[in-house]
C-alpha atoms as a PDB file:
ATOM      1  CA  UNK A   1       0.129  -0.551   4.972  1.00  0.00           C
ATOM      2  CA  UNK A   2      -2.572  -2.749   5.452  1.00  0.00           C
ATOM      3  CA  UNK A   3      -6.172  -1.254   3.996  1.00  0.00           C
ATOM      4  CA  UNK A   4      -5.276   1.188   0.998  1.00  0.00           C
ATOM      5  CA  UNK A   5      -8.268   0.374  -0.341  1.00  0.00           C
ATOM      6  CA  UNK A   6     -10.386   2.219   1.945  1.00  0.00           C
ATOM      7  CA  UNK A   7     -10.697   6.247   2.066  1.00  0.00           C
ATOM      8  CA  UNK A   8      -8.702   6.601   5.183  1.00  0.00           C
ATOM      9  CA  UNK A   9      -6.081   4.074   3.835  1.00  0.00           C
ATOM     10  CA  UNK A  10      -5.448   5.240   0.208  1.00  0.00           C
ATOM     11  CA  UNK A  11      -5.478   9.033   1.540  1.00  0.00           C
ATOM     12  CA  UNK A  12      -2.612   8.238   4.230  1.00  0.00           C
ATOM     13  CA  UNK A  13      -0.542   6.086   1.461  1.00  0.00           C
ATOM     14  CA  UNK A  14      -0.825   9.238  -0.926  1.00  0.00           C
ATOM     15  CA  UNK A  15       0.190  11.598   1.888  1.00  0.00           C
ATOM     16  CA  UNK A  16       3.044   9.446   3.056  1.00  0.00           C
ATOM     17  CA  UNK A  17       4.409   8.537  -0.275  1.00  0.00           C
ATOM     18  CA  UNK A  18       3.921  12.791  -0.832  1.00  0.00           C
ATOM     19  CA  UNK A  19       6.077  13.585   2.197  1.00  0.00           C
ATOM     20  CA  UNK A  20       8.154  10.587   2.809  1.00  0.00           C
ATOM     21  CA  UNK A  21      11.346   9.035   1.223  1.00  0.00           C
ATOM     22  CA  UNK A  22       9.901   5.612   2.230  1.00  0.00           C
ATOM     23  CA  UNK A  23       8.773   2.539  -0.102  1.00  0.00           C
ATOM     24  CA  UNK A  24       4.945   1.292   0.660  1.00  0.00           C
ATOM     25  CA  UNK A  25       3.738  -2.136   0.408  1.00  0.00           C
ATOM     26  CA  UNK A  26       0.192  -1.425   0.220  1.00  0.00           C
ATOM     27  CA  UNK A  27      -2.220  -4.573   1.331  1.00  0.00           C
ATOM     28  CA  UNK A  28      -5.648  -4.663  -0.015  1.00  0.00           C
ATOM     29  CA  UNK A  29      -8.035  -6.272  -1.657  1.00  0.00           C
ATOM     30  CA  UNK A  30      -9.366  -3.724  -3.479  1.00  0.00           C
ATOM     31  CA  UNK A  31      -7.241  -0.881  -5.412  1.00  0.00           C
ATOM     32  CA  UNK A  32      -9.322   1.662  -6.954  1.00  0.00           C
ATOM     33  CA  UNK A  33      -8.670   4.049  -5.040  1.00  0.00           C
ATOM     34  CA  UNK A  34      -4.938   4.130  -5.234  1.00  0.00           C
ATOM     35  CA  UNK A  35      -5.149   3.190  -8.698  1.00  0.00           C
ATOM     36  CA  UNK A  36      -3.356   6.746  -9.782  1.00  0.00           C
ATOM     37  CA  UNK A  37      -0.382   5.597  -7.068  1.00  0.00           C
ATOM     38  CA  UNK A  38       0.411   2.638  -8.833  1.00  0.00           C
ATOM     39  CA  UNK A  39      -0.009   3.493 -12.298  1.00  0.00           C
ATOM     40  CA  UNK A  40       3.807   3.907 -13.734  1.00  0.00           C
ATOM     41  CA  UNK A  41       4.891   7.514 -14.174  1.00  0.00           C
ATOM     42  CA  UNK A  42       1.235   9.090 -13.305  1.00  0.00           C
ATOM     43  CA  UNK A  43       3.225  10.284  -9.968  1.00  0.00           C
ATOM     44  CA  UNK A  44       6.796  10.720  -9.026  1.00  0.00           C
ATOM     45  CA  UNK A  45       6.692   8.581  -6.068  1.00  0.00           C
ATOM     46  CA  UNK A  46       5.302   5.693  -8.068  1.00  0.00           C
ATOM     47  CA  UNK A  47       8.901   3.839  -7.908  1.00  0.00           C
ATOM     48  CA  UNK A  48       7.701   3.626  -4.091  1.00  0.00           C
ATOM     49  CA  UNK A  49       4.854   1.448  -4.095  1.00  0.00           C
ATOM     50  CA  UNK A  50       4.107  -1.846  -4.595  1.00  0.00           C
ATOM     51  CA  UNK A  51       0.766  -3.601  -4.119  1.00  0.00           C
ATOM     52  CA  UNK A  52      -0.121  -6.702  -3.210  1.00  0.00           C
ATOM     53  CA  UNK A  53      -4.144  -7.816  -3.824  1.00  0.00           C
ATOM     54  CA  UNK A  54      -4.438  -9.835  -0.733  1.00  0.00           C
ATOM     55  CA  UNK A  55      -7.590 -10.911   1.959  1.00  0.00           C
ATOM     56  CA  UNK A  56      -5.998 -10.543   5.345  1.00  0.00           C
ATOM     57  CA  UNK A  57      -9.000 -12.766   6.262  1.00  0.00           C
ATOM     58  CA  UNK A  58      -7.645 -15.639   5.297  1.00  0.00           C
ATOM     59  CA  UNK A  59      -4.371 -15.579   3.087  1.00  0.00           C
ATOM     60  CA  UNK A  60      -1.296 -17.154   4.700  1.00  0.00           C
ATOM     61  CA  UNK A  61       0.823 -14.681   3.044  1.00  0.00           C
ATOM     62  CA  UNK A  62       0.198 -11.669   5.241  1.00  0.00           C
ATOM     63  CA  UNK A  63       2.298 -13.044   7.911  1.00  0.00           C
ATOM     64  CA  UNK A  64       5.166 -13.227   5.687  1.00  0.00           C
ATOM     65  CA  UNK A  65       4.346  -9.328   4.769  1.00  0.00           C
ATOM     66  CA  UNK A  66       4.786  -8.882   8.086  1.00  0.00           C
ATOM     67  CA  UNK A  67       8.004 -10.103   8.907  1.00  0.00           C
ATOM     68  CA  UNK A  68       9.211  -8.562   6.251  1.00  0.00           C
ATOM     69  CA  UNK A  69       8.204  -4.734   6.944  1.00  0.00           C
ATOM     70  CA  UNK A  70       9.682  -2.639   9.358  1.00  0.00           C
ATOM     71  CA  UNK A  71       6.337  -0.662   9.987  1.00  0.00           C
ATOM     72  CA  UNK A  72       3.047  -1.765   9.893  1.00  0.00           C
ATOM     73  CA  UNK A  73       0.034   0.697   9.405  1.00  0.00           C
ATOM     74  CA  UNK A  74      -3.648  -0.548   9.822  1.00  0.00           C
END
């Protein structure tokens, strides 16, 4: 999911990590505001998550995110 960083972005991570069996790559720069998803045993999806502190402005890994994923969320 590209943009947990944002208010729309962390709220639809927290909701899909609530509801889903699914793991999330979240892609942001930022993380405040999914701090609490990330932080080890603060939730019980936090197993689920992994974050990578990326600009998708110009950082040549994001393509290789990509590829990778089978679902991309913007």
């Amino acid at each position: 999911m590209i943009g947990t960083g944002g208010f729309i972005g962390s709220h639809l991570c927290e909701k899909l990590l609530s509801e889903t069996n699914q793991t999330v790559l979240a892609v942001d720069v930022y993380c405040d505001k999914i701090k609490h998803l990330i932080e080890p045993d603060s939730v019980p999806w936090s197993r689920c998550i992994q974050l990578r502190r990326i600009n998708i402005k110009n950082d040549s890994r994001l393509k290789g995110l990509i590829k990778c994923s089978d679902l991309v969320m913007l």
